[in-house]
C-alpha atoms as a PDB file:
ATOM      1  CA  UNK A   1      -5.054  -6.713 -11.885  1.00  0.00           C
ATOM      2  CA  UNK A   2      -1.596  -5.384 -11.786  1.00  0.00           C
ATOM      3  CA  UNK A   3       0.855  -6.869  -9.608  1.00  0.00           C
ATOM      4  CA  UNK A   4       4.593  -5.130  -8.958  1.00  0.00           C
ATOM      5  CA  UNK A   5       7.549  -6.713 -10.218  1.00  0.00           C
ATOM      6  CA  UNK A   6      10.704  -7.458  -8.129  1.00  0.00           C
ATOM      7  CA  UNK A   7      12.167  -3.948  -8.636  1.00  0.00           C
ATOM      8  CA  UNK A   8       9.098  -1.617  -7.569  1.00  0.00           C
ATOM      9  CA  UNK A   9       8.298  -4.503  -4.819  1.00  0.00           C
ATOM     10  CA  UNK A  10      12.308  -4.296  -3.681  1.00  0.00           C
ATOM     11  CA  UNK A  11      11.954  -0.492  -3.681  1.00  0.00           C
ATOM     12  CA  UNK A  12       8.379   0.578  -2.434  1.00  0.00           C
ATOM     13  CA  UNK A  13       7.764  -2.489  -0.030  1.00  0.00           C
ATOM     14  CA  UNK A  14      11.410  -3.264   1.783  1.00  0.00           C
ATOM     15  CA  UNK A  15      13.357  -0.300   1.614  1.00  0.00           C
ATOM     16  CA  UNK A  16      10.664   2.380   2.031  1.00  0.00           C
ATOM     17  CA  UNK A  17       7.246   1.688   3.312  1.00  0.00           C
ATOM     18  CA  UNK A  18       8.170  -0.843   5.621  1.00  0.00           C
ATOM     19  CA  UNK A  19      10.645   1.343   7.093  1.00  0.00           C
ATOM     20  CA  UNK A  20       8.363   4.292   6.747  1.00  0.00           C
ATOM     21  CA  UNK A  21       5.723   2.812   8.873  1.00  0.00           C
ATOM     22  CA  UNK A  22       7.992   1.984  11.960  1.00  0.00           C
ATOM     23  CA  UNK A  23       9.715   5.119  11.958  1.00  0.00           C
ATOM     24  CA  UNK A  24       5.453   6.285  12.349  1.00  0.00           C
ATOM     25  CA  UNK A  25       5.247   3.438  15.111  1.00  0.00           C
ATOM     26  CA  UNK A  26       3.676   0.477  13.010  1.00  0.00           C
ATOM     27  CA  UNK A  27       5.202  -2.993  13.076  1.00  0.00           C
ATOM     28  CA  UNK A  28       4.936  -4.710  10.138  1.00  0.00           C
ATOM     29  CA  UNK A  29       6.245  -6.979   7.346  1.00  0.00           C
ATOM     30  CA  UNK A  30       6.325  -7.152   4.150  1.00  0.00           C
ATOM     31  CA  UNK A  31       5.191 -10.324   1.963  1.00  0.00           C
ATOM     32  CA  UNK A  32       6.414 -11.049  -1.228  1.00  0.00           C
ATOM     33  CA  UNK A  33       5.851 -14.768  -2.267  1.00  0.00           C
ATOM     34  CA  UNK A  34       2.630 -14.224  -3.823  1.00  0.00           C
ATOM     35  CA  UNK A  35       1.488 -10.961  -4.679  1.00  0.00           C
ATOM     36  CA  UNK A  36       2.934  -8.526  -2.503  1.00  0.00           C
ATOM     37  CA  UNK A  37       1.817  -7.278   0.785  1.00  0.00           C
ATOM     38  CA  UNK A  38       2.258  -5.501   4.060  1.00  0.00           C
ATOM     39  CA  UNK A  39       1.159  -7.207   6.673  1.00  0.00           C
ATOM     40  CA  UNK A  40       0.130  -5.494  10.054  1.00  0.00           C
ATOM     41  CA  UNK A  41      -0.741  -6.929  13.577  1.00  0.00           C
ATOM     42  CA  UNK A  42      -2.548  -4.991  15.844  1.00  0.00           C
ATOM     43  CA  UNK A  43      -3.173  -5.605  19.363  1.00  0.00           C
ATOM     44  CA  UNK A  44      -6.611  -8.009  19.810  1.00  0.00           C
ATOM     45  CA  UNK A  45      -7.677  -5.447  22.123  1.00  0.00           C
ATOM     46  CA  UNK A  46      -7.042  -2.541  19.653  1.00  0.00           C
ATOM     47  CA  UNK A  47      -9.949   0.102  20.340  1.00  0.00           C
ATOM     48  CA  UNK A  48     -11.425   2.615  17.728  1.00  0.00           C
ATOM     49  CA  UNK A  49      -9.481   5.268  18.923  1.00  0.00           C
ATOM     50  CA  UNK A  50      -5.901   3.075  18.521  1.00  0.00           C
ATOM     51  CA  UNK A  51      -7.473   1.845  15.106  1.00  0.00           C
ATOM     52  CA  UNK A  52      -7.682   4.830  13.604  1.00  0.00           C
ATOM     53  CA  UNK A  53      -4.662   6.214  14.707  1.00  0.00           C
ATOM     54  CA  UNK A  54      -3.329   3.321  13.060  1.00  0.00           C
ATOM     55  CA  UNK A  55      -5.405   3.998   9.868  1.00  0.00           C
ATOM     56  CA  UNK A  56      -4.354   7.593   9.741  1.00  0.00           C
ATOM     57  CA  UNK A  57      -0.430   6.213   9.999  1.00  0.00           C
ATOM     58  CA  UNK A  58      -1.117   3.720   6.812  1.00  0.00           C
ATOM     59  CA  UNK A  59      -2.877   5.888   4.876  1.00  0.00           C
ATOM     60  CA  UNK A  60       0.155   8.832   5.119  1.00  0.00           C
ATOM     61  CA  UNK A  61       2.315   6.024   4.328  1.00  0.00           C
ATOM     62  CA  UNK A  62       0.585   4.594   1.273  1.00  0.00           C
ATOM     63  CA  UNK A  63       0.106   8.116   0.089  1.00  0.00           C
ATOM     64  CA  UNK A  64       3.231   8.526  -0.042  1.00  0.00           C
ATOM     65  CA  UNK A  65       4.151   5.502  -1.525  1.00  0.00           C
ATOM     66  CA  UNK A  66       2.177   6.148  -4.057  1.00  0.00           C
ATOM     67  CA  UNK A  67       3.694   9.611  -4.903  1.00  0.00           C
ATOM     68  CA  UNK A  68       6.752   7.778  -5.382  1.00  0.00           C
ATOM     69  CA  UNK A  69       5.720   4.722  -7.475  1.00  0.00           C
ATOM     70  CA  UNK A  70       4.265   7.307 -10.133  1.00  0.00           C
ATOM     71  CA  UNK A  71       7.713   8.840 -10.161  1.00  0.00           C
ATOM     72  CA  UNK A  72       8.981   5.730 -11.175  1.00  0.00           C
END
């Protein structure tokens, strides 16, 4: 298991997915102390049509995240 270090975490985590995913209407945070994460709070009365809206969203994101971490 890979983990990023504090460079690609600084870069792909707080200054662009993060951001990316609010411009797109997600709230979230990113989580550092352990392994890093993005952590995202939907509504508890989130229905499957809001859901995968939202999964659509994180999955553009994280595509593109990923185009840019193998750029790196």
């Amino acid at each position: 298991k890979e983990s990023f270090n504090d460079q690609e975490s600084e870069k792909l985590l707080r200054k662009f997915l993060s951001n990316h995913l609010y411009e797109n209407g997600l709230y979230c945070r990113s989580d550092d102390r352990g392994d890093p994460v993005v952590q995202l709070a939907p509504p508890l009365t989130i229905g499957q049509t809001e859901f995968d809206e939202l999964e659509q969203k994180l999955r553009h994101s994280l595509s593109i995240a990923g185009e840019m971490f193998e750029l790196m």
